[in-house]
Protein backbone atom coordinates (compact mmCIF):
# COMPACT_ATOMS: atom_id res chain seq x y z
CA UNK A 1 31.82 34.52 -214.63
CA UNK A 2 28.95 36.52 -213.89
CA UNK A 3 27.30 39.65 -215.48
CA UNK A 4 29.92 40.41 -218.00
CA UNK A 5 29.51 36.74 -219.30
CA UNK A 6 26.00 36.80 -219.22
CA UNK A 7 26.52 39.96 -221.78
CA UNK A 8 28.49 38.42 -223.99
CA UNK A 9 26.53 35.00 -224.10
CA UNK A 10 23.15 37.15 -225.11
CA UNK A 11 25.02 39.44 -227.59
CA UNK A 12 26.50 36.04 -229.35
CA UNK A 13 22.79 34.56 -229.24
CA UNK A 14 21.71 34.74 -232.85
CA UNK A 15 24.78 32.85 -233.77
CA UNK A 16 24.80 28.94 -234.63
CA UNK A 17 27.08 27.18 -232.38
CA UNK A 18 27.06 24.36 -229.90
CA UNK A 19 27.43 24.06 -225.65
CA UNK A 20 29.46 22.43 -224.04
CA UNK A 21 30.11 21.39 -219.94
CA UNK A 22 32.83 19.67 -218.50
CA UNK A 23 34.47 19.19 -215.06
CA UNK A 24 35.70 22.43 -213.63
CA UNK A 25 39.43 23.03 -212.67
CA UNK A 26 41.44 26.15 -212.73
CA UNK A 27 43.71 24.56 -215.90
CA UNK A 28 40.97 22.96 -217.66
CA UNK A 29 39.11 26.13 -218.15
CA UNK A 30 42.51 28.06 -219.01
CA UNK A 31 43.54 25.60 -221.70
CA UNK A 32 39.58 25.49 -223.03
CA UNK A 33 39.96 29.56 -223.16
CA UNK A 34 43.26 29.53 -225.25
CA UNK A 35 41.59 27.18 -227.18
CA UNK A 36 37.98 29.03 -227.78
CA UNK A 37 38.73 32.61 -226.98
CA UNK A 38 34.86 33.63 -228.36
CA UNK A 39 33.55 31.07 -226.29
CA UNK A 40 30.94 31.98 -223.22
CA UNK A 41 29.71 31.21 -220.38
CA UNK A 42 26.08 30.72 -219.92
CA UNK A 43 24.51 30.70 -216.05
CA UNK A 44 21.43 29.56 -217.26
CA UNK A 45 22.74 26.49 -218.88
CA UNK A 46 25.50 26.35 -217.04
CA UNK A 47 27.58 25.72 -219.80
CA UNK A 48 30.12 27.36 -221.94
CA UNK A 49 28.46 28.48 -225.77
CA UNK A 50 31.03 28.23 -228.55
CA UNK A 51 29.78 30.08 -231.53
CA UNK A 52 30.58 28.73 -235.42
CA UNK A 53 28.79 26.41 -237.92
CA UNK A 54 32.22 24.41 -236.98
CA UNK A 55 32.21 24.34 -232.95
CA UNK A 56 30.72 20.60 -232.90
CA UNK A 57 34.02 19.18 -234.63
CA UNK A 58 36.32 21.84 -232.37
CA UNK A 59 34.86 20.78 -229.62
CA UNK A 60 35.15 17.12 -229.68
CA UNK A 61 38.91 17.19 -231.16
CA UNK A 62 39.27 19.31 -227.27
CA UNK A 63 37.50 16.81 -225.43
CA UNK A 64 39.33 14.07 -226.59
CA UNK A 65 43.12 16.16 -226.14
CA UNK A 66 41.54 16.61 -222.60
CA UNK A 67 40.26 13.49 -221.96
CA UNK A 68 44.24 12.43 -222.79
CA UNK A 69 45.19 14.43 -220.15
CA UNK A 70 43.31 12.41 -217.64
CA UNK A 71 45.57 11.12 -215.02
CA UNK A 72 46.40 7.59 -215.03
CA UNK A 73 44.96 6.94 -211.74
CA UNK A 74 41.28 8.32 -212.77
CA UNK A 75 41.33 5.81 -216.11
CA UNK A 76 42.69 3.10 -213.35
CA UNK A 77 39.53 3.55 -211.56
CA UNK A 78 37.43 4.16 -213.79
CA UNK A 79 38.75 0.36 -214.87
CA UNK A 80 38.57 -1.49 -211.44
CA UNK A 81 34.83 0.26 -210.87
CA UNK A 82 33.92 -1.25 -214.53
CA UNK A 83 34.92 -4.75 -213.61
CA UNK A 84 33.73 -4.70 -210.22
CA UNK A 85 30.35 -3.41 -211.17
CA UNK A 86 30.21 -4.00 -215.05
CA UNK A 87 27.66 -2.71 -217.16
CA UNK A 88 26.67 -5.55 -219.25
CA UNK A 89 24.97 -4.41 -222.62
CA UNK A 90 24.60 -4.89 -226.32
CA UNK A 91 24.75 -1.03 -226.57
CA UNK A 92 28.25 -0.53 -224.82
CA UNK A 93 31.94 -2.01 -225.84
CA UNK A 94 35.05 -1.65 -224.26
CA UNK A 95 38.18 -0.69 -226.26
CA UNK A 96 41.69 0.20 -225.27
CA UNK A 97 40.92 3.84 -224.24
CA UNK A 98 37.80 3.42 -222.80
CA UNK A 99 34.36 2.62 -224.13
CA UNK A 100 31.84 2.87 -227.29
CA UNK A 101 28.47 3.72 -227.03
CA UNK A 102 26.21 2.45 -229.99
CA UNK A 103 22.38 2.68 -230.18
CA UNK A 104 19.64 4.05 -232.14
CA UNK A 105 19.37 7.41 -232.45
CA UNK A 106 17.44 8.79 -229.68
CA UNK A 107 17.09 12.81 -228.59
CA UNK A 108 16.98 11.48 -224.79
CA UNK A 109 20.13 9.44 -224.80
CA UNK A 110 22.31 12.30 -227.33
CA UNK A 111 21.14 14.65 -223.96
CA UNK A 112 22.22 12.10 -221.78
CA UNK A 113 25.74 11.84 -223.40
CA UNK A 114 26.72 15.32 -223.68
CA UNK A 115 26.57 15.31 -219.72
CA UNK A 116 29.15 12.45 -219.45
CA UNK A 117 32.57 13.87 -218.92
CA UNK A 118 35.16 14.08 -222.35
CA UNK A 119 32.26 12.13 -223.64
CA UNK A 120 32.46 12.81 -227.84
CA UNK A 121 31.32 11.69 -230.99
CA UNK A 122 32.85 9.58 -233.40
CA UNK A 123 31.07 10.83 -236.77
CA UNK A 124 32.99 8.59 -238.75
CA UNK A 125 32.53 5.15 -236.35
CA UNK A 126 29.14 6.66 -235.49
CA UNK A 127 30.12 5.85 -231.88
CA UNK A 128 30.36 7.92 -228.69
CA UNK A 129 33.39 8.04 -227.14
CA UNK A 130 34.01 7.79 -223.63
CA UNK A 131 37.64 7.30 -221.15
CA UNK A 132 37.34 5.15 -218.52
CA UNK A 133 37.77 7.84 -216.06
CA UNK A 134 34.26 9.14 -216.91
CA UNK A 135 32.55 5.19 -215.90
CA UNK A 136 30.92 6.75 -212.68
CA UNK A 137 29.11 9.33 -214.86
CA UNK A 138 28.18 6.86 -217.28
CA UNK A 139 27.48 4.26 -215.04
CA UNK A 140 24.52 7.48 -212.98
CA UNK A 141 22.90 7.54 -216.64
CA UNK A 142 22.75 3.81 -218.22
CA UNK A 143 19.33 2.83 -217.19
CA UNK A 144 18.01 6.04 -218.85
CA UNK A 145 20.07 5.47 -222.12
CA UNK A 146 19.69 1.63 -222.53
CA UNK A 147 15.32 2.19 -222.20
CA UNK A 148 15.77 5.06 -224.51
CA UNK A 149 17.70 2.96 -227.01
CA UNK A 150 15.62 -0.18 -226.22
CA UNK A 151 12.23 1.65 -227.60
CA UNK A 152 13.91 3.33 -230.26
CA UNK A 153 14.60 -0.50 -231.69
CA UNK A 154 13.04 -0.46 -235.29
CA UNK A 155 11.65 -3.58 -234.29
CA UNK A 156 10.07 -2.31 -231.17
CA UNK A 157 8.80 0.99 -233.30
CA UNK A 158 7.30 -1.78 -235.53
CA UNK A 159 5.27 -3.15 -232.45
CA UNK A 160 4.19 -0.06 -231.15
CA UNK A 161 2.62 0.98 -234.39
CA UNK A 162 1.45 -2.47 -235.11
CA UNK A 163 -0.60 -1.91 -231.79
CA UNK A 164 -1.77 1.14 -232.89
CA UNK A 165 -3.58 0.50 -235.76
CA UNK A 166 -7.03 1.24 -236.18
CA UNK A 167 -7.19 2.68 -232.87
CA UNK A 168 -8.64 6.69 -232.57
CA UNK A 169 -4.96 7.47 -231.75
CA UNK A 170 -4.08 5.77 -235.24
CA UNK A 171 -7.03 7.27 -237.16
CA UNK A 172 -6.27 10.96 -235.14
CA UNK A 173 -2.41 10.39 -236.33
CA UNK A 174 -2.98 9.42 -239.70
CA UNK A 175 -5.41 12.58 -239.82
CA UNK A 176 -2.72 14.95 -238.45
CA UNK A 177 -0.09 13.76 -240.91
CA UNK A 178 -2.09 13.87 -243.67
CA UNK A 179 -2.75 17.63 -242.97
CA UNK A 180 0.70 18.03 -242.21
CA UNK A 181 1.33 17.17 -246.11
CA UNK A 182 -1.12 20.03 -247.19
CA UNK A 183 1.88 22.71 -245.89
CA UNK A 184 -0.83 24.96 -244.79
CA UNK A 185 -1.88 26.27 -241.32
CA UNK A 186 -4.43 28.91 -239.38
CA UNK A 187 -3.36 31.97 -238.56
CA UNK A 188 -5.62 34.77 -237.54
CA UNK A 189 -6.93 37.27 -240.22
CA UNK A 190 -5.97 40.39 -237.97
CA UNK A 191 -2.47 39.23 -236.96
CA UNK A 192 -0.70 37.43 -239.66
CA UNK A 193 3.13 36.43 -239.33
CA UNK A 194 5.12 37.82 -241.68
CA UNK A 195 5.91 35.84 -244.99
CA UNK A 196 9.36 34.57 -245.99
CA UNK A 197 10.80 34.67 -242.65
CA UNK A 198 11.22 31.68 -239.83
CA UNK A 199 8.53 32.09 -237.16
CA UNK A 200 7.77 29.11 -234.51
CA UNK A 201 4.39 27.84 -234.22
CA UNK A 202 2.46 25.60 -231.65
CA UNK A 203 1.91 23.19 -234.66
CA UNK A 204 4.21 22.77 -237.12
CA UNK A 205 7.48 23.92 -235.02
CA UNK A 206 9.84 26.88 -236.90
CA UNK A 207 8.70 27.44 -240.69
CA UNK A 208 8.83 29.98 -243.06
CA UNK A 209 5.14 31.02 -244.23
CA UNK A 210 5.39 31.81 -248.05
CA UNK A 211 1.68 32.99 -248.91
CA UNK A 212 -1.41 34.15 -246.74
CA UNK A 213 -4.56 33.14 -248.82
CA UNK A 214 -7.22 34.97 -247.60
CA UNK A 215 -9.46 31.90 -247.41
CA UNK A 216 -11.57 31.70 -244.55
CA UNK A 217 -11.76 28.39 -242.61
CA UNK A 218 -14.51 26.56 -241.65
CA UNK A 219 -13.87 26.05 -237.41
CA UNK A 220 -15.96 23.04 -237.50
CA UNK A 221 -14.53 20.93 -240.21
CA UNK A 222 -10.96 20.92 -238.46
CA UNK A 223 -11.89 21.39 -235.13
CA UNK A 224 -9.90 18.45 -233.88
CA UNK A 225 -6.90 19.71 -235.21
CA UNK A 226 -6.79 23.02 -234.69
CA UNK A 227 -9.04 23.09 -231.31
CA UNK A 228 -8.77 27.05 -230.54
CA UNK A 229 -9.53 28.32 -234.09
CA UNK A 230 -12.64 30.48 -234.82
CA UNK A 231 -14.31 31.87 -237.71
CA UNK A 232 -11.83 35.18 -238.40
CA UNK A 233 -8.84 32.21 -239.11
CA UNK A 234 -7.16 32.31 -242.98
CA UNK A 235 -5.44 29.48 -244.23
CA UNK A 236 -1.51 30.14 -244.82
CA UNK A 237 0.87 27.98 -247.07
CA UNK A 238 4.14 27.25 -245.32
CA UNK A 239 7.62 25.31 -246.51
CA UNK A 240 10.49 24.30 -244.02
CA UNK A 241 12.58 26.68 -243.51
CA UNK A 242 16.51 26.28 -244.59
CA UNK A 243 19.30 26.07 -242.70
CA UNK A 244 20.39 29.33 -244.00
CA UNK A 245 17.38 30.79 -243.04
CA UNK A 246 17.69 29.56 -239.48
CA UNK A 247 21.11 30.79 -238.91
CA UNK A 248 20.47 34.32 -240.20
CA UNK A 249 17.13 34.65 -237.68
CA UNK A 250 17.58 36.82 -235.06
CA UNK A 251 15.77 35.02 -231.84
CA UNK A 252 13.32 36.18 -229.32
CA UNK A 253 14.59 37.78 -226.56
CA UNK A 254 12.23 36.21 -223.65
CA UNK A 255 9.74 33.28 -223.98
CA UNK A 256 6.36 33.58 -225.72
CA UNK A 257 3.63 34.93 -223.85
CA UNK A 258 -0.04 33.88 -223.58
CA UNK A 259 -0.69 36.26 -226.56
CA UNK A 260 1.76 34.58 -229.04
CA UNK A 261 0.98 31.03 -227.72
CA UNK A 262 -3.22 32.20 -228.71
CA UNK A 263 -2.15 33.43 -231.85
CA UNK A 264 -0.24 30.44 -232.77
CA UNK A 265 3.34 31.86 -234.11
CA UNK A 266 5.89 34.20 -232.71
CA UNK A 267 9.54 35.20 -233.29
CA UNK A 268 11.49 31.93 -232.36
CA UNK A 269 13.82 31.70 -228.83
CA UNK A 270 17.52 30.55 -229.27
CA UNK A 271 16.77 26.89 -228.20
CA UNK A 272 14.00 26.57 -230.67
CA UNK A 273 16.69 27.89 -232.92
CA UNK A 274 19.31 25.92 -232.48
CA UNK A 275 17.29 22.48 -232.42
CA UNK A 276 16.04 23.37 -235.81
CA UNK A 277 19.26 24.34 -236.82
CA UNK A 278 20.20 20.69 -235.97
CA UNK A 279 17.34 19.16 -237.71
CA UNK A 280 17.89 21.39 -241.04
CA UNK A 281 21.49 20.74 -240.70
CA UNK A 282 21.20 17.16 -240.99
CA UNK A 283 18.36 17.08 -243.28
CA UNK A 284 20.89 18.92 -245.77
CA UNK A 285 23.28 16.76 -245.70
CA UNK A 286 21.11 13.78 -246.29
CA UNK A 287 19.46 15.01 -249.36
CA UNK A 288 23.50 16.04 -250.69
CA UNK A 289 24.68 12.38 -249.93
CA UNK A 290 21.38 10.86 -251.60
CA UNK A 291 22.25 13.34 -254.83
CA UNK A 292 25.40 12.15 -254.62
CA UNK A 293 24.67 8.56 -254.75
């Protein structure tokens, strides 16, 4: 899979699309193939990249075909290692085919998930999937998903900002947010970023900065949120930028350097891209159901 897959994975780059990694065998990557002849493989992620606003769904309608195909004897242990060393949780529920996965939304345990073999997402159930076959897998990550879903408990949220309060932290957050809702942000007078176009940024992740205005700031009077500005800094307006935006943006081909990271924007690299993809992707749908309501 080498070179000539390492071509075709940076050459399908810019695209929106999703990985995806599962057990290697001869037929398994044949039948995935057929399946997703643009997909490719990535060495650096060791994973296959399937491109298409779509390959989410595609991919979890495979998984589950191929999690089918599972031999009887892998589900049957899978089964005898889950009742001789059960995992005992509010989070997980055992069904016919396997198990359900339910917790609050955490980045950590959605990472954690996508490494468990045939492991997919129910988007109706809001449930992840997984056969019994995959229990050992599951099994290597549970501690790290049940604390992830423990502190992402509104209730524990609730304590942790409760003990937060009036704290410097507190004061320093409540600052930080309240400049967030200003949509504006430094950028140096001799190097601005260019307007109407996603760039990433130290501070405010990928946006899309819509006017420059010339004003000079003041270091001192936001010197704790901005720490590296000096006096030749302009303030710039900014807005999120859309999903549409995102998936049209052509992304960086290596890592910022210690230039861009001083200046405080750059062109955006194809994981920034595709986590704000994500986040734009879901934010759109939630403002369509709420207009729909």
């Amino acid at each position: 899979m080498g070179d000539e897959a390492e071509l075709h994975h940076e050459k399908d780059s810019g695209r929106p699309g999703e990985s995806v990694a599962f057990p290697f065998d001869r037929m398994s990557v044949q039948r995935f193939r057929e399946t997703f002849p643009r997909a490719r493989w990535s060495d650096e992620r060791k994973a296959w990249f399937v491109p298409g606003t779509t390959a989410r769904r595609r991919i979890d309608r495979w998984l589950a075909r191929e999690a089918s195909r599972a031999d009887a004897f892998a589900d049957e242990k899978g089964r005898d290692a889950f009742e001789f060393e059960p995992i005992l949780s509010p989070y997980l529920d055992v069904v016919e085919d396997g198990f359900r996965v339910r917790t609050p939304y955490s980045r950590t345990i959605v990472d954690a998930l996508r490494q468990v073999p045939f492991a997919r997402w129910d988007v109706d159930l809001r449930v992840w999937h997984i056969p019994f076959a995959s229990y050992d897998d599951l099994q290597r990550r549970w501690k790290l998903i049940e604390e992830a879903a423990k502190r992402n408990e509104p209730e524990e949220r609730r304590k942790r900002a409760d003990a937060r309060k009036g704290t410097d932290e507190d004061k320093r957050s409540r600052r930080r947010a309240s400049e967030r809702r200003r949509h504006r942000i430094p950028v140096p007078a001799n190097d601005l970023p260019p307007l109407d176009r996603p760039v990433a940024t130290r501070t405010y992740g990928i946006i899309v900065v819509s006017e420059v205005t010339g004003e000079l700031i003041e270091a001192a009077t936001v010197a704790d949120l901005y720490p590296d500005l000096s006096d030749e800094h302009v303030w710039a307006l900014w807005r999120s930028a859309s999903l549409e935006e995102l998936v049209h943006t052509w992304p960086a081909k290596k890592e910022p350097g210690e230039y861009e990271n001083n200046r405080g924007w750059w062109q955006p690299t194809i994981e920034e891209l595709r986590e704000a993809r994500r986040k734009a992707k879901f934010r759109e749908q939630r403002v369509a159901l709420r207009a729909s309501i």
